[in-house]
C-alpha atoms as a PDB file:
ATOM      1  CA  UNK A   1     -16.219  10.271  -3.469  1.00  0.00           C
ATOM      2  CA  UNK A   2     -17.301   7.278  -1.452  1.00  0.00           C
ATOM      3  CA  UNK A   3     -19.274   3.886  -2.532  1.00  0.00           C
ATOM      4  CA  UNK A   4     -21.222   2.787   0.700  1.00  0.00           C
ATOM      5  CA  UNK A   5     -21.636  -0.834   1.965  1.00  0.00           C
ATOM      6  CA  UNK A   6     -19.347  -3.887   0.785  1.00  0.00           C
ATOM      7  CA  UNK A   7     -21.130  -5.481  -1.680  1.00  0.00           C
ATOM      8  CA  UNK A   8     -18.218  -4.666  -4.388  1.00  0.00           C
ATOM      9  CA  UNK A   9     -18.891  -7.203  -6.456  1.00  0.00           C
ATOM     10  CA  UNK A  10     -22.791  -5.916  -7.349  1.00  0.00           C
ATOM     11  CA  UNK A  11     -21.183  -1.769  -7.354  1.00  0.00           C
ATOM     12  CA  UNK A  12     -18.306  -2.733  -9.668  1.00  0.00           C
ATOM     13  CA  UNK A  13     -20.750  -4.619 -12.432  1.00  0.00           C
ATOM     14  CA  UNK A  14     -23.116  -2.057 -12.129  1.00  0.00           C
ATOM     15  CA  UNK A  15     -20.200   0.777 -13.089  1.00  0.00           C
ATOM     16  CA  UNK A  16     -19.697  -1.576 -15.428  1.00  0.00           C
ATOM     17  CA  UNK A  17     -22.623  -1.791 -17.182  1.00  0.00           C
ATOM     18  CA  UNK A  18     -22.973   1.864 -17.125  1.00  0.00           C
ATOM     19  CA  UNK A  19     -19.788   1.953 -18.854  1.00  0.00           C
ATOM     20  CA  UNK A  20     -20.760  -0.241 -21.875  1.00  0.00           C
ATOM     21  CA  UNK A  21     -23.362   2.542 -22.627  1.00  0.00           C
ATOM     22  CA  UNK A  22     -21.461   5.401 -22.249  1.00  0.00           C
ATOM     23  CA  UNK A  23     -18.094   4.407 -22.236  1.00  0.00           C
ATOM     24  CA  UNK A  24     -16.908   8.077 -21.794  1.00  0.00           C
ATOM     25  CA  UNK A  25     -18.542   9.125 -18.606  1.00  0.00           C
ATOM     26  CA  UNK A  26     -15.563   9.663 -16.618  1.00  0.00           C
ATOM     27  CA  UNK A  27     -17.580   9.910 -13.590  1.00  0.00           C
ATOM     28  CA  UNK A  28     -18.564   6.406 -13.984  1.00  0.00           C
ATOM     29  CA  UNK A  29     -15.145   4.901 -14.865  1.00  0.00           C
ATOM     30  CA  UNK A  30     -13.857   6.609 -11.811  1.00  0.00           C
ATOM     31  CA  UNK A  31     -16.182   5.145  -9.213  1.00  0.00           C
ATOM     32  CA  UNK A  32     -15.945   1.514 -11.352  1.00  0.00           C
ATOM     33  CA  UNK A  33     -12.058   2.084 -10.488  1.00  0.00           C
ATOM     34  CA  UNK A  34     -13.039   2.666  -6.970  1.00  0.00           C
ATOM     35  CA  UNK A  35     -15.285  -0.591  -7.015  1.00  0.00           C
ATOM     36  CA  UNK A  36     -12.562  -2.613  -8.373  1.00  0.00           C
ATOM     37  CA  UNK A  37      -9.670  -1.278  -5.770  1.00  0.00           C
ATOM     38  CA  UNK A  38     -12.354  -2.420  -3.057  1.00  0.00           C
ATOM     39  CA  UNK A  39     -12.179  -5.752  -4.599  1.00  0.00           C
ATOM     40  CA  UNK A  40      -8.603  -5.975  -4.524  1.00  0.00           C
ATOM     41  CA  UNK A  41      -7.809  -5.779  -8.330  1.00  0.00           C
ATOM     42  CA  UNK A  42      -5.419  -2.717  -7.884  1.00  0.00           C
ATOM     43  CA  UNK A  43      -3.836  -2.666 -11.671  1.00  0.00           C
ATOM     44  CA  UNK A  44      -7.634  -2.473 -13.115  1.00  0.00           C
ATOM     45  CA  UNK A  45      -8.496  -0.060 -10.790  1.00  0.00           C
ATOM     46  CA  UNK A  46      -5.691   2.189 -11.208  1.00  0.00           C
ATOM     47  CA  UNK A  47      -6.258   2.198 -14.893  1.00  0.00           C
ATOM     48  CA  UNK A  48      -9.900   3.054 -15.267  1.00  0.00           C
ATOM     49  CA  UNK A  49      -9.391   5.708 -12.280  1.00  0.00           C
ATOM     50  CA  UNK A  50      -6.197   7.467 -14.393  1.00  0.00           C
ATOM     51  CA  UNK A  51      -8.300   7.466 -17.678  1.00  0.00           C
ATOM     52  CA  UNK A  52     -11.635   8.961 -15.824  1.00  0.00           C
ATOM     53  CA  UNK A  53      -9.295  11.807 -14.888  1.00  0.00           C
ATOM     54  CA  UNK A  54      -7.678  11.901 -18.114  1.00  0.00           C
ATOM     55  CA  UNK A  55     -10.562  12.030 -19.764  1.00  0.00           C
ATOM     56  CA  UNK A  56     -11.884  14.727 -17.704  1.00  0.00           C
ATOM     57  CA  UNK A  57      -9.028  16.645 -15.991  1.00  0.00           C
ATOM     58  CA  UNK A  58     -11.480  19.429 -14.467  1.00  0.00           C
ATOM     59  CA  UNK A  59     -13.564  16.587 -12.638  1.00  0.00           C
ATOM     60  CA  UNK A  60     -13.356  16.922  -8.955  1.00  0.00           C
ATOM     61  CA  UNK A  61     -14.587  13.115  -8.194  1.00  0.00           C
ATOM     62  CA  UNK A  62     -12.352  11.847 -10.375  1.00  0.00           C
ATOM     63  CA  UNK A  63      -9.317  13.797  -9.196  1.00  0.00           C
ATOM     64  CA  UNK A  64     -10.385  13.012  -5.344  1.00  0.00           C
ATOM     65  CA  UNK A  65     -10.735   9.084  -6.181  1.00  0.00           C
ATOM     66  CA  UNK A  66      -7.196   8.735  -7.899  1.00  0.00           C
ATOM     67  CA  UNK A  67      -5.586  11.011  -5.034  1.00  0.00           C
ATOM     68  CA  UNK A  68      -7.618   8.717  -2.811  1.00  0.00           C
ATOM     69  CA  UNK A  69      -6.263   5.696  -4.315  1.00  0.00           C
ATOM     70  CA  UNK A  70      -2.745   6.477  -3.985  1.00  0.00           C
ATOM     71  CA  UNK A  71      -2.699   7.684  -0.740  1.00  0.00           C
ATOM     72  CA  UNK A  72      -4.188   4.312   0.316  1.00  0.00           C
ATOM     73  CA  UNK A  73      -1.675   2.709  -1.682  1.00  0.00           C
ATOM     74  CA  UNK A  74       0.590   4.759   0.187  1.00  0.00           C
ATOM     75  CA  UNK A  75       2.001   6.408  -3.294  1.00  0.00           C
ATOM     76  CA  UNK A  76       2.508   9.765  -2.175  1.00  0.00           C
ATOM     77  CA  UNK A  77       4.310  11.018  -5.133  1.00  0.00           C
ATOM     78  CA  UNK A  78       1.841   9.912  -7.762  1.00  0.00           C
ATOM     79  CA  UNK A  79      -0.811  11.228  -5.205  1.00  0.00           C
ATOM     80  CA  UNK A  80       0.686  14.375  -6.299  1.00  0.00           C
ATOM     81  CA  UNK A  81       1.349  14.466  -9.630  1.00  0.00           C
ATOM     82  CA  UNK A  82      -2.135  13.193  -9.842  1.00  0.00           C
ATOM     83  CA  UNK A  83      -3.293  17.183  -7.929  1.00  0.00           C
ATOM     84  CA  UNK A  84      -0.913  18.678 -10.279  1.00  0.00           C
ATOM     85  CA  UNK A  85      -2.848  17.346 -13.328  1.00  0.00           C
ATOM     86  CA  UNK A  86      -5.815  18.620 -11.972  1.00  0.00           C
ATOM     87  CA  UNK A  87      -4.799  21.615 -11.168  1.00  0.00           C
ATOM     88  CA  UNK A  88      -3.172  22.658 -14.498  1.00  0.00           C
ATOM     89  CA  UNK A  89      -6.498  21.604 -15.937  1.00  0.00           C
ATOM     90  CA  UNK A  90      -8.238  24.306 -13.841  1.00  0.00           C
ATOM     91  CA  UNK A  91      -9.891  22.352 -11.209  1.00  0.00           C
ATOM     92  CA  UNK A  92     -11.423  23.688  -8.554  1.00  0.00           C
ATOM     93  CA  UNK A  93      -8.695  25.715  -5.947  1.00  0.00           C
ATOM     94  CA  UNK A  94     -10.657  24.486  -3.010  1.00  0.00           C
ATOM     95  CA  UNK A  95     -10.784  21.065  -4.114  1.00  0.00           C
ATOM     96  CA  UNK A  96      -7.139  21.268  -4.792  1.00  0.00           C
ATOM     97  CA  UNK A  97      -6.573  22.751  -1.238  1.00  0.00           C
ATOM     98  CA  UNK A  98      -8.587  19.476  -0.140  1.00  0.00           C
ATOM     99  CA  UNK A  99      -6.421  17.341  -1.982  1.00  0.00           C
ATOM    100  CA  UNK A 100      -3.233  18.451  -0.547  1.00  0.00           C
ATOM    101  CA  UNK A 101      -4.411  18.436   2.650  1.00  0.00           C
ATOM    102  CA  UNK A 102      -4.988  15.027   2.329  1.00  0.00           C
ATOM    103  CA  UNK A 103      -1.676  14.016   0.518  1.00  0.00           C
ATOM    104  CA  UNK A 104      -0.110  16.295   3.031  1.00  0.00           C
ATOM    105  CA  UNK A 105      -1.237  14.212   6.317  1.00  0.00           C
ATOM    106  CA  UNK A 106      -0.570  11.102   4.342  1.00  0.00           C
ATOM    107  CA  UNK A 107       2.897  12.088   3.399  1.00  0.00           C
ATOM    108  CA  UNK A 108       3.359  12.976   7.160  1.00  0.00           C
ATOM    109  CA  UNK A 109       2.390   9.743   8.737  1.00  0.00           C
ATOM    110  CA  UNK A 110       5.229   8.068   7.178  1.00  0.00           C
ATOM    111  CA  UNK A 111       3.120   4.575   5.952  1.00  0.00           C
ATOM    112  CA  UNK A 112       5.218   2.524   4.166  1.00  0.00           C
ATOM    113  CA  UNK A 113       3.507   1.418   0.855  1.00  0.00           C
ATOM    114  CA  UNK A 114       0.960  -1.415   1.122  1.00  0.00           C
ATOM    115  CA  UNK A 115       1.716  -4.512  -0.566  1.00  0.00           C
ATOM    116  CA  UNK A 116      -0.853  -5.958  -3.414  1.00  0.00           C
END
């Protein structure tokens, strides 16, 4: 999944807000997660990006957005732990496929972890 333009700020109070009226769309918490990496506040945004895909283990977005957020982190291993959880749960075999295609060519470029 992908939040266009850089106003984080405005995207991660409006997941936010979302969130304080359904607290368990998973869907939102994921992309807040996303909103809050972009600002830089890694911890929070690891947190509300493992619990949208705990909540919902099936949900592609959410399982792309955590994968996402560890390969940028350069966290290869949790990158695939975090595919292995989704695909026990019975998500999707192409998105899957996607997934470690992605942790794959991560894992291969040899990045060093970024530091927060």
């Amino acid at each position: 999944g992908q939040l266009e333009g850089d106003d984080h700020d405005r995207a991660a109070h409006s997941f936010s807000k979302a969130l304080s009226i359904a607290p368990r769309w998973p869907t939102a918490r994921s992309y807040y997660g996303v909103a809050l990496e972009r600002r830089g506040d890694f911890d929070a945004a690891e947190q509300h990006l493992m619990v949208a895909l705990a909540s919902n283990s099936t949900n592609g977005e959410c399982a792309t957005n955590l994968v996402g957020f560890y390969v940028r982190r350069g966290d290869i291993l949790r990158a695939r732990n975090a595919i292995e959880i989704f695909t026990r749960a019975g998500g999707h075999p192409a998105r899957v496929r996607e997934l470690e295609a992605l942790v794959d060519r991560a894992g291969n470029e040899g990045r060093p972890p970024l530091e927060d």
